[in-house]
N, C-alpha and C. Protein backbone atom coordinates (compact mmCIF):
# COMPACT_ATOMS: atom_id res chain seq x y z
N UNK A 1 0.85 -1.18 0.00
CA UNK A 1 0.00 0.00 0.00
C UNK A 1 0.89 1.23 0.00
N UNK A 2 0.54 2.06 -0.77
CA UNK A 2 1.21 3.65 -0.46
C UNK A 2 0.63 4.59 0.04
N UNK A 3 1.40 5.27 0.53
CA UNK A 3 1.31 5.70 1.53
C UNK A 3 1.93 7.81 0.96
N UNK A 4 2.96 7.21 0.38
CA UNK A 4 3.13 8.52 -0.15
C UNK A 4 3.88 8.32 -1.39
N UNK A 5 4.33 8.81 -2.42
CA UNK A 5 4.92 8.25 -3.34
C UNK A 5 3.89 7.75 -4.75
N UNK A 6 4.41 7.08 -5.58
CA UNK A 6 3.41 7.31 -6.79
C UNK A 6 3.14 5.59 -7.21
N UNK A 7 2.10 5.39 -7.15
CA UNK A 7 1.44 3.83 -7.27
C UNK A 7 1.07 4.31 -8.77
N UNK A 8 0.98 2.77 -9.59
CA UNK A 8 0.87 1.95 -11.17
C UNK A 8 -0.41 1.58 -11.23
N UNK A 9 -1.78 1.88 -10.94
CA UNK A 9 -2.50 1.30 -11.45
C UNK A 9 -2.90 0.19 -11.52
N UNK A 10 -2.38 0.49 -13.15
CA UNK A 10 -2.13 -0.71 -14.30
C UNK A 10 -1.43 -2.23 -13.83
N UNK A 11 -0.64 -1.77 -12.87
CA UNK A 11 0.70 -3.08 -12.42
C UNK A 11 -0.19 -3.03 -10.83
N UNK A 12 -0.75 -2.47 -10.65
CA UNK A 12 -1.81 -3.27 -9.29
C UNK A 12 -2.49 -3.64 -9.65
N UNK A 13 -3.37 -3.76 -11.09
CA UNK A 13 -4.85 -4.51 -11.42
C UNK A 13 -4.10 -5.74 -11.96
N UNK A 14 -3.01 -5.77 -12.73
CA UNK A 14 -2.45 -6.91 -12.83
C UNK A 14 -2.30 -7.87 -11.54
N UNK A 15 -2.10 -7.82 -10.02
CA UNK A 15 -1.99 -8.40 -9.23
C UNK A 15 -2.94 -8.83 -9.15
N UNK A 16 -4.37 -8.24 -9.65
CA UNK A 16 -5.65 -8.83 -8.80
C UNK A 16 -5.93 -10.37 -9.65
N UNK A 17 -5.98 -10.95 -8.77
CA UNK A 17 -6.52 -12.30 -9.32
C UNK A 17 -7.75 -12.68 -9.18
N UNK A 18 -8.84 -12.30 -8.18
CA UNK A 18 -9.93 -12.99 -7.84
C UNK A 18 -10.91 -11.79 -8.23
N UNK A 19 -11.95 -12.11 -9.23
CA UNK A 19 -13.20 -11.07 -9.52
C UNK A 19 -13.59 -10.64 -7.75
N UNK A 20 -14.53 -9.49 -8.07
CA UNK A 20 -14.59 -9.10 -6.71
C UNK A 20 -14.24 -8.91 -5.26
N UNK A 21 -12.62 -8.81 -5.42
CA UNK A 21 -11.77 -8.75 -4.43
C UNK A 21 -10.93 -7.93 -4.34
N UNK A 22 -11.36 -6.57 -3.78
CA UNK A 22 -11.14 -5.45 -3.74
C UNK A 22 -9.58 -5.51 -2.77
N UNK A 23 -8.29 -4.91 -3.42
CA UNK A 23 -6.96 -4.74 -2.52
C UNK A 23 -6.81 -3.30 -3.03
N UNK A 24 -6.52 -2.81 -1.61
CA UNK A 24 -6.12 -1.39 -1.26
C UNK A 24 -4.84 -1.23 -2.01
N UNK A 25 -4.38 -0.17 -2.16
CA UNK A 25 -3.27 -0.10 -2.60
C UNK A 25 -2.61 1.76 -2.28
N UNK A 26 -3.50 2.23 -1.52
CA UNK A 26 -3.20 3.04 -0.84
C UNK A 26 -4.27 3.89 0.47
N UNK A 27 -3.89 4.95 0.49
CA UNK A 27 -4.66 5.54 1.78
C UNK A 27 -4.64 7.28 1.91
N UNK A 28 -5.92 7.47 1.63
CA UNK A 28 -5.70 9.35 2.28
C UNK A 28 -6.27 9.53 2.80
N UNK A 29 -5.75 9.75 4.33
CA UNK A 29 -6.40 10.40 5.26
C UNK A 29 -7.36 8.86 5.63
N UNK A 30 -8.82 9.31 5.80
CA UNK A 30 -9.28 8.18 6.56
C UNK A 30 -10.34 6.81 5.03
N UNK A 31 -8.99 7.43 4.07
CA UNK A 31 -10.24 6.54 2.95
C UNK A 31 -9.28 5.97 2.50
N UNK A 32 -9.52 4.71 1.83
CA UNK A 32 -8.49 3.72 1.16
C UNK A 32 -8.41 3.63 0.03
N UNK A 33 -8.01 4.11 -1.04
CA UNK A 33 -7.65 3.47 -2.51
C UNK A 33 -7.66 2.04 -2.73
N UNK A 34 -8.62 1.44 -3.58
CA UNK A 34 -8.53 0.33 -3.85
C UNK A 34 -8.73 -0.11 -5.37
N UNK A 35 -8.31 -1.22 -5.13
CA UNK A 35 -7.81 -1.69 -7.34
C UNK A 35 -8.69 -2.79 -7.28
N UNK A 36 -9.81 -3.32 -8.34
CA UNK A 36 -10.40 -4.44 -8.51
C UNK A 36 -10.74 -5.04 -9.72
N UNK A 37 -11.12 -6.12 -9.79
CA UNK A 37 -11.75 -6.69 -11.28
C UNK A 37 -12.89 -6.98 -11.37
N UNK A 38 -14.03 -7.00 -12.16
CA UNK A 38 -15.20 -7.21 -11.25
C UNK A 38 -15.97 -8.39 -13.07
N UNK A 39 -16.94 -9.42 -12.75
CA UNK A 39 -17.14 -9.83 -13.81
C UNK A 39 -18.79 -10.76 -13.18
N UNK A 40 -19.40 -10.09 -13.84
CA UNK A 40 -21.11 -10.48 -13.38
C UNK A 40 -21.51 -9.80 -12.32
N UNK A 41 -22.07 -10.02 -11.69
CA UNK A 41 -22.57 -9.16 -10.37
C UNK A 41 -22.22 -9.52 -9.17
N UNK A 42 -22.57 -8.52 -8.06
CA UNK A 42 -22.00 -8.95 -6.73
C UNK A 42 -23.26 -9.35 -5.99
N UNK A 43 -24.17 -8.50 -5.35
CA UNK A 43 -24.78 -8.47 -4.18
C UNK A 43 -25.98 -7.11 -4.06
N UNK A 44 -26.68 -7.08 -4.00
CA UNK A 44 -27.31 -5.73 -3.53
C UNK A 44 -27.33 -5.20 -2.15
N UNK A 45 -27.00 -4.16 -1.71
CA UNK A 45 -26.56 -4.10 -0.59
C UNK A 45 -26.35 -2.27 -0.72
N UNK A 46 -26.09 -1.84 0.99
CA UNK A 46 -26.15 -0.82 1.28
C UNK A 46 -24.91 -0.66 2.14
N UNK A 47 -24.15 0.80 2.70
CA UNK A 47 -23.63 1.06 3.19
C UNK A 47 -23.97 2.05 4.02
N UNK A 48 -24.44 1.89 4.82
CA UNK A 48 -25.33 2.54 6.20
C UNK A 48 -24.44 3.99 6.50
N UNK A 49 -23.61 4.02 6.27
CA UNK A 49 -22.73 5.25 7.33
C UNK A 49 -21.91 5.80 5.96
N UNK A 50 -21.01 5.06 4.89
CA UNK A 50 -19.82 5.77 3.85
C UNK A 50 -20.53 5.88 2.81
N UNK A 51 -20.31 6.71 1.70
CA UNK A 51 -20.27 7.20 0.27
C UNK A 51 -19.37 6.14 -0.22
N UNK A 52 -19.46 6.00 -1.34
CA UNK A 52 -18.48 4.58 -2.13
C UNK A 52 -18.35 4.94 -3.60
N UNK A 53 -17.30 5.29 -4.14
CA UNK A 53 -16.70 5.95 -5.40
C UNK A 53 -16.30 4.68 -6.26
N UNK A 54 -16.65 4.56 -7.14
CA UNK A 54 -16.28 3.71 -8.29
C UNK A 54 -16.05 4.54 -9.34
N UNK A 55 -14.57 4.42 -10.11
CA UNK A 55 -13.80 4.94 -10.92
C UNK A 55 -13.71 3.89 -12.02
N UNK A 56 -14.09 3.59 -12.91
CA UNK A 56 -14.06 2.95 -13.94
C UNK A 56 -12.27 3.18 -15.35
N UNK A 57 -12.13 1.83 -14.62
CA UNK A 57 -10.42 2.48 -15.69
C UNK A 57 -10.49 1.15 -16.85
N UNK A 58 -11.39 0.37 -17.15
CA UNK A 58 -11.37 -0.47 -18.30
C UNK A 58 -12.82 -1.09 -18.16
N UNK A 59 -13.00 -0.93 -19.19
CA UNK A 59 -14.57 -2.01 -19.34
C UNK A 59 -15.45 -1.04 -19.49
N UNK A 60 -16.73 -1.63 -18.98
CA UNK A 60 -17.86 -1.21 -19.01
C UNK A 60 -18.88 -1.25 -18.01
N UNK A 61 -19.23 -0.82 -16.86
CA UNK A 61 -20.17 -1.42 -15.73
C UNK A 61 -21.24 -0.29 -15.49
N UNK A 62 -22.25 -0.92 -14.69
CA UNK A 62 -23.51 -0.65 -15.07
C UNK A 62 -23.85 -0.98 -12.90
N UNK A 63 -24.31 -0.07 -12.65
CA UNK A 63 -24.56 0.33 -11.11
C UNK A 63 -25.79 -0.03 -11.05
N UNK A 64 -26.85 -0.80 -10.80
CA UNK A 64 -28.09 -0.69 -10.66
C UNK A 64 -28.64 -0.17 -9.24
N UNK A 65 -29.94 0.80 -8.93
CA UNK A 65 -29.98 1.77 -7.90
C UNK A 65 -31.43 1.09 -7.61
N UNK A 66 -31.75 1.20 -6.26
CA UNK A 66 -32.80 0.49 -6.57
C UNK A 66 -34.00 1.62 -6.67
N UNK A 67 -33.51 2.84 -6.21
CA UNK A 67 -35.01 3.78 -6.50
C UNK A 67 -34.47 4.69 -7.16
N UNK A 68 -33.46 4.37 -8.50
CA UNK A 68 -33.43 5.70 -9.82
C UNK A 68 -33.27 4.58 -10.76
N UNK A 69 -32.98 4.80 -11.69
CA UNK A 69 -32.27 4.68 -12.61
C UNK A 69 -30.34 3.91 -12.91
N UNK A 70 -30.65 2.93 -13.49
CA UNK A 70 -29.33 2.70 -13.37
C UNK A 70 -28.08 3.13 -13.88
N UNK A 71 -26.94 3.05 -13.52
CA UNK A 71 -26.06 4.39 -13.79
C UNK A 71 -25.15 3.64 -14.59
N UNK A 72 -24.63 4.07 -15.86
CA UNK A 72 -24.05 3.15 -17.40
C UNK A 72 -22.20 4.21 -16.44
N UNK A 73 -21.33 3.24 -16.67
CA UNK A 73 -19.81 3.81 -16.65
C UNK A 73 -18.97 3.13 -17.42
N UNK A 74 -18.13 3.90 -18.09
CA UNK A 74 -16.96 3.86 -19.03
C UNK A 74 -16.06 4.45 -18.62
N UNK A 75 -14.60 4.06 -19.10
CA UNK A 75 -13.09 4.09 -18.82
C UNK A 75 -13.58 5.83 -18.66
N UNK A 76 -12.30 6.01 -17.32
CA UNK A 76 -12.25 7.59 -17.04
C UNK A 76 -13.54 7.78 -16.03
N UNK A 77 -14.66 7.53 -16.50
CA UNK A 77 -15.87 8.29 -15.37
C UNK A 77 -16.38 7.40 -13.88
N UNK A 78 -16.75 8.19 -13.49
CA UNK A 78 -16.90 7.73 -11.91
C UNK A 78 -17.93 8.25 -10.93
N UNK A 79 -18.57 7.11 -10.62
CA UNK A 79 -19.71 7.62 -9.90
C UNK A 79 -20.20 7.57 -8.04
N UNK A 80 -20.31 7.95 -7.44
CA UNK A 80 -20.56 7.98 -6.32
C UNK A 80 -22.05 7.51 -5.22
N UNK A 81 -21.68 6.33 -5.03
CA UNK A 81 -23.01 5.85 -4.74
C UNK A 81 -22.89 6.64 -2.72
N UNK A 82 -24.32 7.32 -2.79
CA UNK A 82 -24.35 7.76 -1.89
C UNK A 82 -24.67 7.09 -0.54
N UNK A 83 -23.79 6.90 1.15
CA UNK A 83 -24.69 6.41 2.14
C UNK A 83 -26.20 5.94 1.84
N UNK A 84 -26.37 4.46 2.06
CA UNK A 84 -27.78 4.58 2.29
C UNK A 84 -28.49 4.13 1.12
N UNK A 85 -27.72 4.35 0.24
CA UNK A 85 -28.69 3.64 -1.19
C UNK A 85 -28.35 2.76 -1.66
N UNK A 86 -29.21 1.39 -1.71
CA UNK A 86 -28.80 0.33 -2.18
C UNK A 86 -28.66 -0.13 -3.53
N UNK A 87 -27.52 -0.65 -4.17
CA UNK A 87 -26.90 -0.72 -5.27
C UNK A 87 -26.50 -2.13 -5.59
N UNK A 88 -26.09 -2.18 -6.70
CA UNK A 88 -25.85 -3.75 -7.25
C UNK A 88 -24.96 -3.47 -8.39
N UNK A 89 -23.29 -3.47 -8.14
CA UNK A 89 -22.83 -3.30 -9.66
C UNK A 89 -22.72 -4.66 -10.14
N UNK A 90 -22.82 -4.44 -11.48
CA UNK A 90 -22.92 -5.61 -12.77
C UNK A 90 -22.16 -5.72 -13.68
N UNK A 91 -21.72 -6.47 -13.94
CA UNK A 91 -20.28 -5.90 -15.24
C UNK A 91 -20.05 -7.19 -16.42
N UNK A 92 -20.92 -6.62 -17.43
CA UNK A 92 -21.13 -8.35 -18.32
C UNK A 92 -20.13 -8.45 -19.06
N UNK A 93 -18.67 -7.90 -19.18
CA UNK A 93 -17.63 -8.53 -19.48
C UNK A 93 -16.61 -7.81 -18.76
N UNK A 94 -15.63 -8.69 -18.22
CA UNK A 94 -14.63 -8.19 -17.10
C UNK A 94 -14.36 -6.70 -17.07
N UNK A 95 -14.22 -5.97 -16.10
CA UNK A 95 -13.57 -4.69 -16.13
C UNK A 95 -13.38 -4.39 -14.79
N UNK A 96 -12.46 -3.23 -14.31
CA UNK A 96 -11.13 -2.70 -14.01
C UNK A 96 -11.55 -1.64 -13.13
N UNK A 97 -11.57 -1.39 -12.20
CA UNK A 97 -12.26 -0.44 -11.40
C UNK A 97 -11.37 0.36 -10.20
N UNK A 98 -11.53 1.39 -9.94
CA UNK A 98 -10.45 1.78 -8.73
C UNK A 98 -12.16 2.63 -7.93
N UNK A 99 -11.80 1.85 -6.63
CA UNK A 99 -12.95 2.71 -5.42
C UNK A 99 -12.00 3.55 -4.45
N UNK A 100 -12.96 4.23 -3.76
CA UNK A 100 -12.73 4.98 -2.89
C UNK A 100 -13.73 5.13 -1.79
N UNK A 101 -12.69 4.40 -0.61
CA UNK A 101 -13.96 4.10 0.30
C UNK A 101 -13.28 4.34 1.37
N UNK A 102 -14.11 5.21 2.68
CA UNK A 102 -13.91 5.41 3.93
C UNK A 102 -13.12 3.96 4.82
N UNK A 103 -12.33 3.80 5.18
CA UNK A 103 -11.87 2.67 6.18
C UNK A 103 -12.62 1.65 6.46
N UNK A 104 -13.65 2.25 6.69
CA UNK A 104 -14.57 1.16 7.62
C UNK A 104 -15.44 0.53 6.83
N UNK A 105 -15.30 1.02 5.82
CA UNK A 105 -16.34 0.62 4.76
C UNK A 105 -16.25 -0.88 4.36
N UNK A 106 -17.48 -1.73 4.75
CA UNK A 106 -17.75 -3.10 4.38
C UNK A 106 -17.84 -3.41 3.18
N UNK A 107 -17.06 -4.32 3.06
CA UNK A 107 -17.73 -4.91 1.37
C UNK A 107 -18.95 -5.01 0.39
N UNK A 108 -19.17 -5.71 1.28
CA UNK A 108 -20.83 -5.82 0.85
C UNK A 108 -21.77 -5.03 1.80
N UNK A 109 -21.57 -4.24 2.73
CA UNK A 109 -22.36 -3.19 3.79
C UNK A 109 -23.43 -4.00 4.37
N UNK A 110 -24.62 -3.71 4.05
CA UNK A 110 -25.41 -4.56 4.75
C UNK A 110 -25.74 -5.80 4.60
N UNK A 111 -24.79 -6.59 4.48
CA UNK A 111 -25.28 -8.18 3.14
C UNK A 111 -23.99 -8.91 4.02
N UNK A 112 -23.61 -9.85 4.39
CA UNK A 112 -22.92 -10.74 4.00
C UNK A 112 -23.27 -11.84 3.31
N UNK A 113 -22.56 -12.22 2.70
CA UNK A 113 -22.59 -13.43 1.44
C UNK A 113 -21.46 -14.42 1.38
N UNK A 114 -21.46 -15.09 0.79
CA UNK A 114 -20.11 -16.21 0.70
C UNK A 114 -19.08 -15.28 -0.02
N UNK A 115 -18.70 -14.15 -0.85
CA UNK A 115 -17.87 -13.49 -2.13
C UNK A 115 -17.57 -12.75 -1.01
N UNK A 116 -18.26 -11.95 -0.04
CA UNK A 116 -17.76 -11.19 0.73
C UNK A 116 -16.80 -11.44 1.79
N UNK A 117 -15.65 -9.99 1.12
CA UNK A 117 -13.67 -9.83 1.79
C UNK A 117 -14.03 -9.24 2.84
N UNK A 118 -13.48 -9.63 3.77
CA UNK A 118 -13.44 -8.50 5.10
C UNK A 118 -12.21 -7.45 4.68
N UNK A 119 -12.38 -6.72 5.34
CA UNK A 119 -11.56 -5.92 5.35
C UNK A 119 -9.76 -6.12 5.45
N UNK A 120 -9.49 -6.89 6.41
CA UNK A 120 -8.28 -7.30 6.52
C UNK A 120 -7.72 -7.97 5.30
N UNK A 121 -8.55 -8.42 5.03
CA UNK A 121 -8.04 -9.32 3.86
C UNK A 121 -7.86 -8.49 2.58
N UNK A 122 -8.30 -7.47 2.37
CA UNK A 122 -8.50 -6.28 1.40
C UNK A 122 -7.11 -5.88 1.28
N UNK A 123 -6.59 -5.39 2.80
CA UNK A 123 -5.57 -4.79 2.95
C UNK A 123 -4.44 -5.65 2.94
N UNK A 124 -4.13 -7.14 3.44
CA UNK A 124 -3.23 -7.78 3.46
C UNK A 124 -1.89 -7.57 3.33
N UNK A 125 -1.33 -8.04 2.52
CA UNK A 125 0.22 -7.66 2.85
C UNK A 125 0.82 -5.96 2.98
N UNK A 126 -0.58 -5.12 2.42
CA UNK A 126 -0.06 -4.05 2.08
C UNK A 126 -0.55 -3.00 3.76
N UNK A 127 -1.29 -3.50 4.47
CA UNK A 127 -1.84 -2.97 5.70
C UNK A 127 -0.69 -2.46 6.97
């Protein structure tokens, strides 16, 4: 994880091996940078207390909301699912994602499931 200094992206999404297994790869202040791969869907679920930033850096994914409209993202744009609203990203062919999430922020927020990382494990060697 960095900490200060200039992190690759590209050469951290290469590390990720497991769809939906979000690793930090840095930290500002009280929110974590994290690198993922994501391929079909996860979970619908909420995050009671954090905001949760998905940055789209390859592919194509698709946020489903459950009381708007679902939100279409492509390489470069990034959307911010707000405290409190429950969401479901979907991604029908692999893609590449960088979040931004408060510390405490659960994986799956209000859901556990069998796919769902705790936190420690997010952070692992890099914590």
């Amino acid at each position: 994880m960095t900490t200060s200094g200039t992190t690759d992206i590209a050469a951290e999404l290469e590390r990720v091996t497991e769809y939906w297994t979000p690793r930090v790869v840095g930290r500002v202040n009280d929110q974590y940078v994290k690198v993922a791969k994501l391929l079909g869907e996860l979970v619908w679920h909420a995050h009671e207390d954090e905001d949760e930033m998905f940055l789209v850096v390859s592919g194509h994914l698709v946020i489903q909301l459950e009381d708007a409209d679902d939100v279409e993202l492509g390489p470069g744009q990034f959307f911010v699912v707000p405290r409190r609203v429950r969401h479901n990203p979907v991604a029908a062919e692999e893609v590449h994602i960088v979040l931004v999430e408060t510390v405490t922020t659960a994986h799956t927020g209000d859901v556990t499931v069998a796919g769902t990382v705790p936190i420690d494990r997010q952070v692992g060697e890099f914590g």
